[in-house]
N, C-alpha and C. Protein backbone atom coordinates (compact mmCIF):
# COMPACT_ATOMS: atom_id res chain seq x y z
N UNK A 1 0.82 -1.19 0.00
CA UNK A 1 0.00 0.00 0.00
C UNK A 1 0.87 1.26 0.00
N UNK A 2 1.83 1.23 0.60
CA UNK A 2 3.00 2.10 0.78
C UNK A 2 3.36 2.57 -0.64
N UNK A 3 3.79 1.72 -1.18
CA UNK A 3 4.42 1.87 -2.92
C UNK A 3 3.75 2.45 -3.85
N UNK A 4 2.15 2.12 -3.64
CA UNK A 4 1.09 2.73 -4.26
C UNK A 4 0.81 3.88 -3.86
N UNK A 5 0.84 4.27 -2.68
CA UNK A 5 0.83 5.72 -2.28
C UNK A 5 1.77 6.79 -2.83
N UNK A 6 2.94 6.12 -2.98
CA UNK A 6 3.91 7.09 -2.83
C UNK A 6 4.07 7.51 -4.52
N UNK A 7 3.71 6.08 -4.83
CA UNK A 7 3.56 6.10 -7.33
C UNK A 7 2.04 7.36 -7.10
N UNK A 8 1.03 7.44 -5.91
CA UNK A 8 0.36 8.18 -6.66
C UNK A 8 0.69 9.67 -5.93
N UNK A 9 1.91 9.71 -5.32
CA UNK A 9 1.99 11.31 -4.79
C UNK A 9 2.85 12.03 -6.00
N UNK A 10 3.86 10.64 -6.23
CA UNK A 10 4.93 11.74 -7.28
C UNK A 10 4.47 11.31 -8.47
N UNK A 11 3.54 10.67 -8.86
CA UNK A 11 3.35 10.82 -10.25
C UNK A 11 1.86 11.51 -10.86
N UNK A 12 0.67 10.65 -9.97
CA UNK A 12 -0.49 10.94 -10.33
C UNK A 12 -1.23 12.54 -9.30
N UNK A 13 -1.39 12.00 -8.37
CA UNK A 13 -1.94 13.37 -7.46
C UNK A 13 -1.26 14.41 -7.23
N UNK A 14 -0.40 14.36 -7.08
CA UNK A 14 0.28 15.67 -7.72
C UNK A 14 1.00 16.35 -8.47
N UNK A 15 0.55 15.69 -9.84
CA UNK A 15 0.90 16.43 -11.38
C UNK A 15 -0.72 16.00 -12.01
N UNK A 16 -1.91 15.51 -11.41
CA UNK A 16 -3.12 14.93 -12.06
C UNK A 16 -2.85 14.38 -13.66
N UNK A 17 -1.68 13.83 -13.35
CA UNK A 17 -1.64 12.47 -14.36
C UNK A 17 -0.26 12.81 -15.60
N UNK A 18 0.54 13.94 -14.82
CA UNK A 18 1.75 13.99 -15.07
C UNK A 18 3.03 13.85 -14.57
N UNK A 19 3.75 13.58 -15.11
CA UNK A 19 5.09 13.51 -13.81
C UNK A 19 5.40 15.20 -13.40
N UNK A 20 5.66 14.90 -12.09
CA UNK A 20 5.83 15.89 -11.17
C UNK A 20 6.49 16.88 -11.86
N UNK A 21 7.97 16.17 -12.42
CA UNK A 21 9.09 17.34 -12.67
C UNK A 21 8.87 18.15 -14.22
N UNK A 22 7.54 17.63 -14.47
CA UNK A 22 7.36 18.45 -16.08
C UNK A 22 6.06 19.59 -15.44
N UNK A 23 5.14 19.64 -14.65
CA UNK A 23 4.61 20.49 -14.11
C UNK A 23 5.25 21.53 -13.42
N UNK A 24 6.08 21.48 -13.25
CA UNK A 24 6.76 22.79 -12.44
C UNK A 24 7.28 23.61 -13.71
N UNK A 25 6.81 25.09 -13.72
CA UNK A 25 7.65 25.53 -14.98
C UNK A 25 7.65 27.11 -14.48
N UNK A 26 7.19 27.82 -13.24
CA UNK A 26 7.41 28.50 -12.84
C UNK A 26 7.80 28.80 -11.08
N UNK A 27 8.46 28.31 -10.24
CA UNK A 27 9.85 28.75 -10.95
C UNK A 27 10.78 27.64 -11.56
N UNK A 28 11.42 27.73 -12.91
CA UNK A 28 11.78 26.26 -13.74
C UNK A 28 13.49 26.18 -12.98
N UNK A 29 13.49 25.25 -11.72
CA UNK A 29 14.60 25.14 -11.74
C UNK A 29 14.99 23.72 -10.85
N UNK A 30 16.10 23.52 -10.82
CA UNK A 30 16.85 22.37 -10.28
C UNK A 30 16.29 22.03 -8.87
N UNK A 31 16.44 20.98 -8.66
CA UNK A 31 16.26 21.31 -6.75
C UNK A 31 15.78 20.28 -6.26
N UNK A 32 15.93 19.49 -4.69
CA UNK A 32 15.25 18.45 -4.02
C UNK A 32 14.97 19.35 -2.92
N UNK A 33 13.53 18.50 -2.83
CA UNK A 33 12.52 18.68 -1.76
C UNK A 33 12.35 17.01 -0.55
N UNK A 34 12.73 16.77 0.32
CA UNK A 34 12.76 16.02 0.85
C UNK A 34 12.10 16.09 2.14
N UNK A 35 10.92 15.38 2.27
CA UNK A 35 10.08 15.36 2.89
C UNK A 35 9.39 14.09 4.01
N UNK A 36 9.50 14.46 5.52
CA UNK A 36 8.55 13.41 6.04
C UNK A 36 7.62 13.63 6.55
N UNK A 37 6.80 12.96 6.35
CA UNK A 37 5.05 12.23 6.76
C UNK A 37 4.27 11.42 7.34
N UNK A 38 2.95 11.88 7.99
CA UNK A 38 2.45 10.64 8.04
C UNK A 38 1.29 11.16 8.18
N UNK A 39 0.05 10.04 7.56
CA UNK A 39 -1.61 9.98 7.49
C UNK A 39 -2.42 10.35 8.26
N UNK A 40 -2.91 11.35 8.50
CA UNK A 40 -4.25 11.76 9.95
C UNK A 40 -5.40 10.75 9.58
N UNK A 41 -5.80 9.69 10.74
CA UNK A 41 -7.32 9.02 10.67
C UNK A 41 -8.49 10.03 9.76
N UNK A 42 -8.14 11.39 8.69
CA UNK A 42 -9.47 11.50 8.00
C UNK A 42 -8.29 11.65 6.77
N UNK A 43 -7.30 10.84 6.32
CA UNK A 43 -6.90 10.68 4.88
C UNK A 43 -5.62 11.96 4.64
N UNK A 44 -5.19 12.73 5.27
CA UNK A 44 -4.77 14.02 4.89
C UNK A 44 -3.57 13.85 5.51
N UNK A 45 -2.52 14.58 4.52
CA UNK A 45 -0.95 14.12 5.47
C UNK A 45 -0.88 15.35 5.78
N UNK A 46 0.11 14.52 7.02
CA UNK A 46 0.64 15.42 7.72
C UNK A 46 2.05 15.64 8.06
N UNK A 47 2.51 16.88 7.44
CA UNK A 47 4.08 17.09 7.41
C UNK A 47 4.88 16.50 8.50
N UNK A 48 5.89 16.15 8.83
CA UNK A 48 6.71 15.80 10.53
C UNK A 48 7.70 16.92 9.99
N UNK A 49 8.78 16.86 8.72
CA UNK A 49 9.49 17.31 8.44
C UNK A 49 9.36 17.97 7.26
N UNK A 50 10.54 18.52 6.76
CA UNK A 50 10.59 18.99 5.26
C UNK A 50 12.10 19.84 5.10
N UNK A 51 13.01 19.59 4.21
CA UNK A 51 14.18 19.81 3.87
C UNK A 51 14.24 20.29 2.64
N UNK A 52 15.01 21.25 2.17
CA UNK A 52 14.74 21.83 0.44
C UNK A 52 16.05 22.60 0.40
N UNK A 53 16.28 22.29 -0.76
CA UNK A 53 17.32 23.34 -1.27
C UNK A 53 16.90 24.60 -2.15
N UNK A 54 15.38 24.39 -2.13
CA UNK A 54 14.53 26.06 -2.41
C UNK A 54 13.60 26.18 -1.36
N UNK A 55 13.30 27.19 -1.47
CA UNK A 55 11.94 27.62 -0.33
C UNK A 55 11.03 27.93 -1.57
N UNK A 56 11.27 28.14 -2.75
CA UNK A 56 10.30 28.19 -3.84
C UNK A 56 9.53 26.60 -3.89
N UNK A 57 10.57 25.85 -4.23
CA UNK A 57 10.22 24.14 -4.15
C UNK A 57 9.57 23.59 -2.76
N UNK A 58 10.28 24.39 -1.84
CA UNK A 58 9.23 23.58 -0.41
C UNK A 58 7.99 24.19 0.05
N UNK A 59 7.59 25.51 -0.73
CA UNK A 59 6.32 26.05 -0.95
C UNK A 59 5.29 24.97 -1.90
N UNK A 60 6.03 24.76 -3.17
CA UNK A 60 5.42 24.12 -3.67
C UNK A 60 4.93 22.52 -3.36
N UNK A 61 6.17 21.91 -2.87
CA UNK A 61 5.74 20.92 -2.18
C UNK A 61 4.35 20.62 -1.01
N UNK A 62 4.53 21.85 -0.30
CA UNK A 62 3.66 21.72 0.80
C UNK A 62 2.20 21.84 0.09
N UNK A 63 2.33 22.70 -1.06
CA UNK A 63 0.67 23.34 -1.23
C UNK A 63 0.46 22.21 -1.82
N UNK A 64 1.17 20.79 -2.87
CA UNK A 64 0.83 19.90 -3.07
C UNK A 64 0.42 19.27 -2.64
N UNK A 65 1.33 18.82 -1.23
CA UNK A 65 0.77 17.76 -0.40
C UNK A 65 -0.26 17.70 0.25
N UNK A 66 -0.82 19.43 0.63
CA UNK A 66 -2.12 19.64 1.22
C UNK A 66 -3.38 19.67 0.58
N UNK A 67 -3.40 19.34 -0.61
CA UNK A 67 -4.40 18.98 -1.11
C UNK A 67 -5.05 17.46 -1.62
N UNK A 68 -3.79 16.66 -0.93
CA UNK A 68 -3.88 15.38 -1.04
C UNK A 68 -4.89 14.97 -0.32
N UNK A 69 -6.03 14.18 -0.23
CA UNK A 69 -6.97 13.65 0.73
C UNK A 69 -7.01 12.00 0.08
N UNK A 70 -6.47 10.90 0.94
CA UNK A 70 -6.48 9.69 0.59
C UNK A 70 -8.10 8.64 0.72
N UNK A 71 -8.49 7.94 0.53
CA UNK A 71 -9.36 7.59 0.11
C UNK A 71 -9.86 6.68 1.67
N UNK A 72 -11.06 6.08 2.37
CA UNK A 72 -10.96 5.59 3.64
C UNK A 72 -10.52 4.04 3.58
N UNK A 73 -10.30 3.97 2.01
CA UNK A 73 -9.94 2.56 1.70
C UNK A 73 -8.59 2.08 2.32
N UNK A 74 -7.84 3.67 2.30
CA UNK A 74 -5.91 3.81 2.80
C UNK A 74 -5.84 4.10 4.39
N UNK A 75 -5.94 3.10 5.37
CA UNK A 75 -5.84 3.01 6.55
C UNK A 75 -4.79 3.38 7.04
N UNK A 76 -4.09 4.53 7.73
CA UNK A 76 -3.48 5.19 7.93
C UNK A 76 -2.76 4.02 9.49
N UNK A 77 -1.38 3.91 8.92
CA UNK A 77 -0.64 3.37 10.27
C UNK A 77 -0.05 3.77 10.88
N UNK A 78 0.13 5.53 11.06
CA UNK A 78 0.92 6.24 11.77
C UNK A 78 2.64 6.08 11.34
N UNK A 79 2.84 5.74 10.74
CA UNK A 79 4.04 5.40 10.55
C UNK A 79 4.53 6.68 9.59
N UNK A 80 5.83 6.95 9.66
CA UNK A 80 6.10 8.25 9.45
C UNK A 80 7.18 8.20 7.89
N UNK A 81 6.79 8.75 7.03
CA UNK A 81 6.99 8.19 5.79
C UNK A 81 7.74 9.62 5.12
N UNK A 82 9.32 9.57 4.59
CA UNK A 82 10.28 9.94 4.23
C UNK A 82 10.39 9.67 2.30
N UNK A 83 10.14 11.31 2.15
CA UNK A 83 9.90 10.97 0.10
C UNK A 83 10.68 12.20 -0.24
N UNK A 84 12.11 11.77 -1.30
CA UNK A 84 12.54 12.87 -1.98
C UNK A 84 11.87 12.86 -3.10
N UNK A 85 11.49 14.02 -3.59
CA UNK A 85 11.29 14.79 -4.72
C UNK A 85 12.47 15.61 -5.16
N UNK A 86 12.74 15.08 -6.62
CA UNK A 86 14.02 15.44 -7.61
C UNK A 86 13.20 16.63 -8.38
N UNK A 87 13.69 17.85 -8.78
CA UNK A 87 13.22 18.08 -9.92
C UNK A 87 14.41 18.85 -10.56
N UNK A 88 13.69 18.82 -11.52
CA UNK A 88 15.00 19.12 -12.78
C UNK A 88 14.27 20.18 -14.21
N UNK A 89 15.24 21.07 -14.10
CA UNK A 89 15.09 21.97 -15.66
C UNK A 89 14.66 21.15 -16.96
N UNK A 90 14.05 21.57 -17.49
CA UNK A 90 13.65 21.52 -18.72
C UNK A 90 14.02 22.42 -19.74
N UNK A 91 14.57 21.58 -20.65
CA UNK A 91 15.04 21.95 -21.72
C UNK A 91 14.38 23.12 -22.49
C-alpha cells in the first residue's frame, strides 16, 4: 500500500496524471525537496518534516501535499513516511 501511495503522490496526485518534474515551470529550476510524513485518521498528510534546497520548491511541495486527501480505503498506520522529490530543468 506504501508503494502505491507514494507512485500516486509523485506521479499521479500531484501532477493529475503527469510527472511531477514536467509540471513545475514556474519557478523552472533544479532542486530536491525532501520530505517526512504521516496519514491523519481523515486521509490528509501530515508534514513531521521537510528539507529543500529552495523555499520556492518547499512552498510548492507543501501546497501539493495539502491537497492530497487519501481515500478511507488507505488506513493510515501512523508510521512516518520519508519521500525525496528530484526536480529538474527543462530543456
Amino acid at each position: 500500500m506504501l508503494t502505491l501511495f507514494l507512485a500516486l503522490v509523485s506521479s499521479e496526485v500531484l501532477s493529475q496524471g503527469k510527472p511531477v518534474k514536467t509540471e513545475i515551470q514556474q519557478p523552472n529550476m533544479d532542486g530536491l525537496v525532501e520530505v517526512s510524513f504521516k496519514i491523519d485518521a481523515t486521509g490528509k498528510i501530515q508534514i513531521v518534516h521537510i528539507n529543500s534546497t529552495s523555499p520556492q520548491l518547499t512552498e510548492y511541495v507543501v501546497n501539493k501535499l495539502s491537497k492530497i486527501k487519501l481515500s478511507n480505503d488507505t488506513a493510515p498506520d501512523g508510521k512516518v513516511v520519508t519521500y525525496r522529490f528530484v526536480f529538474k530543468k527543462q530543456a
